[in-house]
Protein backbone atom coordinates (compact mmCIF):
# COMPACT_ATOMS: atom_id res chain seq x y z
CA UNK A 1 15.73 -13.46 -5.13
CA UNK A 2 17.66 -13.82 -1.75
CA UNK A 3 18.37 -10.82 -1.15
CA UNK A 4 17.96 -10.10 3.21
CA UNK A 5 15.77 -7.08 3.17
CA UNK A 6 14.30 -5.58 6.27
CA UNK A 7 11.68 -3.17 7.45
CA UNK A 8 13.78 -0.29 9.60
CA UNK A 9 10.88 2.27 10.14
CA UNK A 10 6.95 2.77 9.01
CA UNK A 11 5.09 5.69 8.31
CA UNK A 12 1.20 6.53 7.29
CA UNK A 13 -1.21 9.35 7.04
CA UNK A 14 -4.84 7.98 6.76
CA UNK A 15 -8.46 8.99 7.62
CA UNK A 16 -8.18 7.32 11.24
CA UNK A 17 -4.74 8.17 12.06
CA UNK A 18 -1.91 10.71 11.47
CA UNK A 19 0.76 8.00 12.01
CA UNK A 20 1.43 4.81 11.77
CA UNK A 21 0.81 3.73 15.05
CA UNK A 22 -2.17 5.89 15.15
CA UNK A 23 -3.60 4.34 12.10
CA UNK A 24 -3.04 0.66 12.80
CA UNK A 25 -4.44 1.32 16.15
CA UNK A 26 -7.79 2.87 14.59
CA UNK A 27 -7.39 -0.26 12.15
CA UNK A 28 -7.67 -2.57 14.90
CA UNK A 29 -10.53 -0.93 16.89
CA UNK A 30 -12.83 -1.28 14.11
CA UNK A 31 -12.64 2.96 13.73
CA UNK A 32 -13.88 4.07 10.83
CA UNK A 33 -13.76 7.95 9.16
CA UNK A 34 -16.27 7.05 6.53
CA UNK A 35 -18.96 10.14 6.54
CA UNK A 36 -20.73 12.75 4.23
CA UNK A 37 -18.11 14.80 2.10
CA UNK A 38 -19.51 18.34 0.66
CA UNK A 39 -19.85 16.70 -3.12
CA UNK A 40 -23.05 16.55 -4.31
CA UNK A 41 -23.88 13.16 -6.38
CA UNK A 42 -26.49 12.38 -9.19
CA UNK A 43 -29.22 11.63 -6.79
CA UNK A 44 -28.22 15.27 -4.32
CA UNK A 45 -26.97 14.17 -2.04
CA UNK A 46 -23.85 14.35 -0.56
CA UNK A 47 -21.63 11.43 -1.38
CA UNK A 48 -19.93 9.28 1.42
CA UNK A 49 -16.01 9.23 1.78
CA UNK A 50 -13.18 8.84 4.02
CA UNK A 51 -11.21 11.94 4.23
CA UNK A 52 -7.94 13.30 5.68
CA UNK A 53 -8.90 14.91 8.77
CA UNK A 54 -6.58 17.73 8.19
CA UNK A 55 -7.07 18.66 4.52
CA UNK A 56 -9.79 21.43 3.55
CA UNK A 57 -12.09 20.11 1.42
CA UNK A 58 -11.05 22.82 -0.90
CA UNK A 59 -8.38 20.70 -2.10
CA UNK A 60 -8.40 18.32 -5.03
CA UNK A 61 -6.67 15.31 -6.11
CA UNK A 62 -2.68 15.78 -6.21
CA UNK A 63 -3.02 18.91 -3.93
CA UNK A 64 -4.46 16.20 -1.41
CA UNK A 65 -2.36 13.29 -2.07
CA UNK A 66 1.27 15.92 -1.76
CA UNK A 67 1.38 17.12 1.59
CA UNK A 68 -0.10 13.20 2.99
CA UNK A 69 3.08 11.80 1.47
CA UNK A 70 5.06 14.12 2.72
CA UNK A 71 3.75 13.64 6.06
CA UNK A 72 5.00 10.18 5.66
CA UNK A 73 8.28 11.18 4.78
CA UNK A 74 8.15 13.52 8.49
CA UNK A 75 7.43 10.64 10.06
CA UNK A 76 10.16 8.19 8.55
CA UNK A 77 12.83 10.89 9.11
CA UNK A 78 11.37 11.20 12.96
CA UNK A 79 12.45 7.83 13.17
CA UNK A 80 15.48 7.12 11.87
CA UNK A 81 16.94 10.42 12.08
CA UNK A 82 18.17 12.87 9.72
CA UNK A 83 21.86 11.74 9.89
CA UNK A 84 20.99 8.01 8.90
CA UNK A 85 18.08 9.30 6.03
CA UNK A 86 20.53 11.57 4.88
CA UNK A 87 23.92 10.41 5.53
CA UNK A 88 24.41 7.90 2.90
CA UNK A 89 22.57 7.06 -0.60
CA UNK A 90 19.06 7.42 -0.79
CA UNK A 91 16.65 6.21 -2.76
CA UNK A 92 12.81 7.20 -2.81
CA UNK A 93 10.36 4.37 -4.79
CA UNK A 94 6.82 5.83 -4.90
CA UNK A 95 3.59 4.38 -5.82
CA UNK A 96 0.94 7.01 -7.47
CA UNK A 97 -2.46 6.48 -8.83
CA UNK A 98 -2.74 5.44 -11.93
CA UNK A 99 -3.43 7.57 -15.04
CA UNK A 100 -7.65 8.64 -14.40
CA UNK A 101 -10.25 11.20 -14.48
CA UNK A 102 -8.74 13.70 -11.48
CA UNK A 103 -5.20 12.85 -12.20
CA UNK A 104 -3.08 12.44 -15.17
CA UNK A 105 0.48 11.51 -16.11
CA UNK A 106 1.35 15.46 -15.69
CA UNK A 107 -0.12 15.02 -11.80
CA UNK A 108 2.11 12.20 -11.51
CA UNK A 109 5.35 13.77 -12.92
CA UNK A 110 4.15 16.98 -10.47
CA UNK A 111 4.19 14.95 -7.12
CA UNK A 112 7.44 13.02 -8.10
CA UNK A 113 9.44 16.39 -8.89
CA UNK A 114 8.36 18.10 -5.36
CA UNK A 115 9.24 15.16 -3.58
CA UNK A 116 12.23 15.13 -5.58
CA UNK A 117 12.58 19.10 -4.59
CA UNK A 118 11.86 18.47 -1.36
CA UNK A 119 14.29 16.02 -0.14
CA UNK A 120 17.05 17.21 -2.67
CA UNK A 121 17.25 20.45 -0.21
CA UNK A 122 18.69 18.24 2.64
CA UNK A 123 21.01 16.05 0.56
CA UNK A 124 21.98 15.62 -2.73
CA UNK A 125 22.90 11.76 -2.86
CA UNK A 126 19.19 10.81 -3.74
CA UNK A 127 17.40 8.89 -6.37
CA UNK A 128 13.79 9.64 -6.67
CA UNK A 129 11.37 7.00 -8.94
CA UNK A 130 8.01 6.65 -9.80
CA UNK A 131 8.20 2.69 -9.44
CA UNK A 132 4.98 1.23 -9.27
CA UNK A 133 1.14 2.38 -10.45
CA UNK A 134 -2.42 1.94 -8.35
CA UNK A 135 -3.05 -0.47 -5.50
CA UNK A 136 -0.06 -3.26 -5.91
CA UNK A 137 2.36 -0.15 -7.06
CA UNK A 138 3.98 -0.15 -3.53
CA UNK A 139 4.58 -3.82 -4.01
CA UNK A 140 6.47 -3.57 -6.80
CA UNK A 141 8.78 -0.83 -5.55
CA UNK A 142 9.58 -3.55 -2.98
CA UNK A 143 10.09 -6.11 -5.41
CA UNK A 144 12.60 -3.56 -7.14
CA UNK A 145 14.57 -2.89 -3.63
CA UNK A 146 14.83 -6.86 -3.45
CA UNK A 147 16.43 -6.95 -6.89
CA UNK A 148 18.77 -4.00 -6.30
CA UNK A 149 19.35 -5.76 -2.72
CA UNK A 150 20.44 -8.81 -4.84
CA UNK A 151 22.78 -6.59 -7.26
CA UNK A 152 24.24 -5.40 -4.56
CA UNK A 153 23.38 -2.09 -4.34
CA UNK A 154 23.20 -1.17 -0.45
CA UNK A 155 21.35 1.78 0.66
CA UNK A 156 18.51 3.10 2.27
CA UNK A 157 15.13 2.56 0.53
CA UNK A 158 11.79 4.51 0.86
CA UNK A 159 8.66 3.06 -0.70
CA UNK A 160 5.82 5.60 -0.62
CA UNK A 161 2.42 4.56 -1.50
CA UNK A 162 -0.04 7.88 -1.93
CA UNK A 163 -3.25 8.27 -3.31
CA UNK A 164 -6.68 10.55 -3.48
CA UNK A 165 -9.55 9.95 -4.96
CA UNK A 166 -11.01 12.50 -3.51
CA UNK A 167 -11.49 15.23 -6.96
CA UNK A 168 -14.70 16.56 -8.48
CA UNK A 169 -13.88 14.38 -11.69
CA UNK A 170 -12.74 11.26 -10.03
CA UNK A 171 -16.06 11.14 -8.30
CA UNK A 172 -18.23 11.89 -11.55
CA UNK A 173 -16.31 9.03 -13.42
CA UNK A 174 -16.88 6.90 -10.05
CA UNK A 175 -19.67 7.14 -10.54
CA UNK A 176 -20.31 6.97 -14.34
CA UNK A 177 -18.85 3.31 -13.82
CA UNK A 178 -20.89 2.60 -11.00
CA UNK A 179 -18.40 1.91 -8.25
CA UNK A 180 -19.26 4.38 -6.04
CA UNK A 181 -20.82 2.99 -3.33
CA UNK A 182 -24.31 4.58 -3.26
CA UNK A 183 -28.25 3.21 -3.12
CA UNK A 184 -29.25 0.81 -5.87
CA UNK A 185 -25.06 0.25 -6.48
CA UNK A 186 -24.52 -3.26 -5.81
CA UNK A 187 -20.31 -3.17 -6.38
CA UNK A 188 -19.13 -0.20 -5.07
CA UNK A 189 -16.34 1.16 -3.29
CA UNK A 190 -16.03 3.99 -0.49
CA UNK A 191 -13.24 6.85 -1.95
CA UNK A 192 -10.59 6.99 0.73
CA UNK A 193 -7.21 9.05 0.64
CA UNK A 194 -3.88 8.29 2.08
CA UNK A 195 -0.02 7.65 2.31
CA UNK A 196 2.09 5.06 3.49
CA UNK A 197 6.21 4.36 4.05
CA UNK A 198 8.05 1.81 4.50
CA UNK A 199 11.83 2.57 5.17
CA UNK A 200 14.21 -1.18 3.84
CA UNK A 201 17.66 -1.90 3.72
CA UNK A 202 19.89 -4.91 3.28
CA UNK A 203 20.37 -7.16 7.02
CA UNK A 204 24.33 -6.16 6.74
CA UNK A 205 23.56 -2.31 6.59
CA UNK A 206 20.98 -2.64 9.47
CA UNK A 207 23.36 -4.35 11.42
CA UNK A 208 26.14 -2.03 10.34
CA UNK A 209 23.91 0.78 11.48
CA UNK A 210 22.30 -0.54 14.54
CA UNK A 211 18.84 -0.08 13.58
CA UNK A 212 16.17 -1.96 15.12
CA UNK A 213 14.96 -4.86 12.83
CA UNK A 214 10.75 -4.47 12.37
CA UNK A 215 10.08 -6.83 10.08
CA UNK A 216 11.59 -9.23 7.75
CA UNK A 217 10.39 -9.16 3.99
CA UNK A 218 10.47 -13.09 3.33
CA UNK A 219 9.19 -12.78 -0.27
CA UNK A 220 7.45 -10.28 -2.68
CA UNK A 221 6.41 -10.91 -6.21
CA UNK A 222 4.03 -9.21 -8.92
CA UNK A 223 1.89 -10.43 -11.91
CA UNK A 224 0.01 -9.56 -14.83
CA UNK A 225 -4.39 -10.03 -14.52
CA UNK A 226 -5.32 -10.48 -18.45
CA UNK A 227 -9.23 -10.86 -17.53
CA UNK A 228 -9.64 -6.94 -16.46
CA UNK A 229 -13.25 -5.89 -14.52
CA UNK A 230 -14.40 -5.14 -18.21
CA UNK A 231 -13.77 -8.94 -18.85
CA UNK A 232 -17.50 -10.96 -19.55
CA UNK A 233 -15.96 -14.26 -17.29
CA UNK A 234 -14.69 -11.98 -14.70
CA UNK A 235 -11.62 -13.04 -13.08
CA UNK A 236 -10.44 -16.28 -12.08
CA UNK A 237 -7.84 -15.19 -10.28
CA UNK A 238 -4.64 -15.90 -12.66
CA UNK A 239 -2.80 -13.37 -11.71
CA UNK A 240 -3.04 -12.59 -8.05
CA UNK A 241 -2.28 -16.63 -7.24
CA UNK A 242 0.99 -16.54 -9.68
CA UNK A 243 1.88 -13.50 -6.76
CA UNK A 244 0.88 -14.84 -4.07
CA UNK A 245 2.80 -18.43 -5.22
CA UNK A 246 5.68 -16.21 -5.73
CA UNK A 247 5.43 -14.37 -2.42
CA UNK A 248 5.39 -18.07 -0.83
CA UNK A 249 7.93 -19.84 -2.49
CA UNK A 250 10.44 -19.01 0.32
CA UNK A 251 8.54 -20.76 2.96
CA UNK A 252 8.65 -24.88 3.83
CA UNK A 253 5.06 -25.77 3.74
CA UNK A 254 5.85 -28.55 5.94
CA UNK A 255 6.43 -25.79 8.56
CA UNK A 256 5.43 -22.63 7.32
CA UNK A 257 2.27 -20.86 6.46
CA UNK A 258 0.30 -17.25 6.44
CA UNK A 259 -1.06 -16.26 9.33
CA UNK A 260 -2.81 -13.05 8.05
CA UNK A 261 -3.55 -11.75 5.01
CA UNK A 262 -4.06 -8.01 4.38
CA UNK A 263 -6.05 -7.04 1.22
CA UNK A 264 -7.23 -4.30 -0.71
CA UNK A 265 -10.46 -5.88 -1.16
CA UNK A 266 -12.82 -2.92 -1.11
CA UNK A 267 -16.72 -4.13 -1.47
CA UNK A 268 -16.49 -4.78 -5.53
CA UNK A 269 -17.68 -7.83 -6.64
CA UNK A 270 -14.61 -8.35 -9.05
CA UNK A 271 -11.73 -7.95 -6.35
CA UNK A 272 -14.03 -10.28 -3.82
CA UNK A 273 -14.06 -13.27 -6.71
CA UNK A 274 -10.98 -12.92 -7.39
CA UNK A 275 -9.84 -14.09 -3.38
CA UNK A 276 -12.39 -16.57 -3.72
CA UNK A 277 -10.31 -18.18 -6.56
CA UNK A 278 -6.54 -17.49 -5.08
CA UNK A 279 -7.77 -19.28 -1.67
CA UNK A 280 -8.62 -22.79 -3.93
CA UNK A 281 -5.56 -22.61 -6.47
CA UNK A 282 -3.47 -22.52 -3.37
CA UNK A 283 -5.18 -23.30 -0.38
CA UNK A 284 -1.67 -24.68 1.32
CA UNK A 285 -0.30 -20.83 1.87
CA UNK A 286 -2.43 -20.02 4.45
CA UNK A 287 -4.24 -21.42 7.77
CA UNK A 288 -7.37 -19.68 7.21
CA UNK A 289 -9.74 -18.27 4.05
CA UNK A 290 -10.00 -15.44 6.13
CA UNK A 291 -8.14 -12.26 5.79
CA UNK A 292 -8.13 -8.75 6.91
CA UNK A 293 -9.60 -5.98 4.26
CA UNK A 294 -9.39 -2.03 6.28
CA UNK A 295 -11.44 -0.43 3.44
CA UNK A 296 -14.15 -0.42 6.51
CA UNK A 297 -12.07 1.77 8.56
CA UNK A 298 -10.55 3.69 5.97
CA UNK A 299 -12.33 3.23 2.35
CA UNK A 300 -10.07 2.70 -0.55
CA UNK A 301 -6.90 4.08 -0.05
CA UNK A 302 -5.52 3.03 -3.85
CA UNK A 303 -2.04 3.19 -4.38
CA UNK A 304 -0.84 3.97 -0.83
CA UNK A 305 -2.54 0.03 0.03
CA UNK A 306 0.66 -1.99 -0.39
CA UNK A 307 2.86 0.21 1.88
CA UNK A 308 -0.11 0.55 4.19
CA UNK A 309 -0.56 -3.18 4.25
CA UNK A 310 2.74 -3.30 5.19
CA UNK A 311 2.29 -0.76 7.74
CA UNK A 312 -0.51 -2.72 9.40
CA UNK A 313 1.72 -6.24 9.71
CA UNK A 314 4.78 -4.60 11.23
CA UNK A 315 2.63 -2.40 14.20
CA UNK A 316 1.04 -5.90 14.95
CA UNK A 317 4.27 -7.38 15.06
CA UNK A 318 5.71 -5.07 16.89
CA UNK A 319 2.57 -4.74 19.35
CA UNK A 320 2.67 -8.37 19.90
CA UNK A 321 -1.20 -8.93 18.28
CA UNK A 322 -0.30 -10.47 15.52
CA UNK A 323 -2.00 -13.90 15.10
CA UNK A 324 1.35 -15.57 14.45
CA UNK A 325 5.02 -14.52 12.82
CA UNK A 326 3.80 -13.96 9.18
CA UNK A 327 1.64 -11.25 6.80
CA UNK A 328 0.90 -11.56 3.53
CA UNK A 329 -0.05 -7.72 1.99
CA UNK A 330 -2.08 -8.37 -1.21
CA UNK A 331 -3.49 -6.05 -3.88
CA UNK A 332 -4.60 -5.32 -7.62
CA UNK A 333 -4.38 -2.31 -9.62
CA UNK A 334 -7.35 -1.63 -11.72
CA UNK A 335 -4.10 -2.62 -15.00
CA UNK A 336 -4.23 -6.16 -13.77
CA UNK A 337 -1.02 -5.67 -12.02
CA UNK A 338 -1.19 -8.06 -9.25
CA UNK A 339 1.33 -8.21 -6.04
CA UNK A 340 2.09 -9.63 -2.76
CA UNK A 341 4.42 -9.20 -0.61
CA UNK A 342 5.48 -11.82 2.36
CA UNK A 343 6.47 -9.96 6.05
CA UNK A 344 7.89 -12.28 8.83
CA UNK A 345 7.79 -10.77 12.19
CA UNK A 346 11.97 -9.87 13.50
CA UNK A 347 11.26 -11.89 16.54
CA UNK A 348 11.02 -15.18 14.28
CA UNK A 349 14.18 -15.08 12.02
């Protein structure tokens, strides 16, 4: 791919922040929104989550996740204004949870026509998509805007990433499976809820339309995980490194490297492995082992991670504490999908 696509505006709703500067300012501080939720586990007690600050607790699973995207979608028109969002084609990419106790393929078709609904009352040149499933879903929307980049097809791109665990059966299969994080649960995960935006366009149609350049997208790439968490070896990584290599293959290693690396990892053993084996199959992408995982701050945040990730890189870039001019945004979907997608900050063409 060599496509020139660039990061024009960012948006998020989270647990520690109604925007994205908000949120990536929490993320920073170390502020977390994990605390009791009124759900009552096996053991009764009240289970531990991080939860829109906003949203009654009333509210369930796609009637959470709705009005968090479209909070997003506030904030991205806030920023580049209605006659740029609307003015020309549009297309919307989203990344929903993937098909699960608390939300099925009829949840997913329901978000994806109100969004549809919703922005088809302001203009009618726009092409809404369910792109991309679970945590690396955002990624591969991006990957998709890189290939229609590459065809040629120039317009204004919004990837969405939303998700909610938060759903009276969501949290019984949770924790069915044990990976809820709870006493005497060794691999869990803490349930969080969000939404994140990234707004991308070709360099030309930036230029054309004197936006300000955020971030650069150097490389993105996805891959398919065969050995699943069910798997008796576990993972050794396969998948996430053929990504990440992917991601990479852009940069001059004689020159080039990651300076921070945003993952989904999330507390379960599985996900933690799998790192462990991506950082020794290719141990040249990156200065450090190290890497960045917000599920403290925030819990899980499932299918809105990649944009999120993404989120995170270009406030740092644009707040000057970034460790250095690249991000790598990481993540797996529990389907083995696999992505990663490569940011370079605009100060460092």
């Amino acid at each position: 791919m060599n496509a020139h696509v660039e990061v024009v505006a960012v948006g998020a709703r989270t647990p520690v922040g109604l925007t994205a500067a908000g949120s990536a300012a929490a993320v920073r501080a170390g502020i977390s929104r994990c605390a009791e939720y009124p759900f009552i586990d096996l053991r009764g007690e009240q289970v531990v989550v991080a939860a829109d600050a906003l949203l009654e607790t009333s509210l369930e699973g796609r009637d959470r996740l709705l009005p968090m995207a479209e909070s997003v979608l506030d904030e991205l028109e806030s920023r580049l204004g209605e006659k740029i969002l609307y003015g020309g084609r549009l297309t919307l990419l989203l990344a929903l949870p993937e098909v699960r106790p608390g939300f099925s393929e009829s949840d997913a078709s329901w978000v994806v026509q109100s969004l549809e609904a919703r922005l088809r009352g302001k203009t009618s040149n726009v092409r809404v998509e369910l792109a991309g499933r679970g945590h690396s879903g955002a990624l591969r929307a991006v990957e998709q805007v890189m290939k229609e980049c590459t065809e040629g097809r120039d317009n204004l791109f919004l990837v969405v990433g939303a998700d909610s665990y938060h759903h009276s059966e969501t949290f019984m299969w949770l924790e069915r499976n044990r990976r809820f994080a709870q006493p005497g649960v060794r691999s869990g995960f803490i349930p969080g809820e969000g939404a994140g935006g990234l707004a991308l366009m070709s360099a030309g149609l930036r230029r054309r339309l004197g936006l300000p350049r955020l971030a650069i997208v150097r490389g993105v790439c996805t891959a398919q995980e065969e050995r699943l968490r069910d798997s008796d070896t576990g993972s050794f990584g396969v998948g996430m490194t053929q990504a990440v290599r992917g991601a990479l293959a852009g940069l001059d290693p004689t020159q080039e490297c990651v300076d921070t690396v945003y993952a989904d990892i999330n507390g379960e053993r599985y996900r933690s492995e799998e790192w462990a084996f991506v950082a020794l199959r290719a141990p040249q992408g990156w200065k450090t082992s190290g890497y960045k995982a917000p599920s403290d701050c925030w819990g899980d945040m499932g299918a809105a991670f990649g944009a999120l990730g993404g989120v995170l890189a270009v406030q740092a870039f644009a707040r000057r504490y970034a460790r250095g001019p690249r991000a790598l945004v990481m993540a797996g979907s529990d389907s083995g999908l696999r992505g990663a997608m490569l940011l370079q900050a605009p100060q460092d063409p």
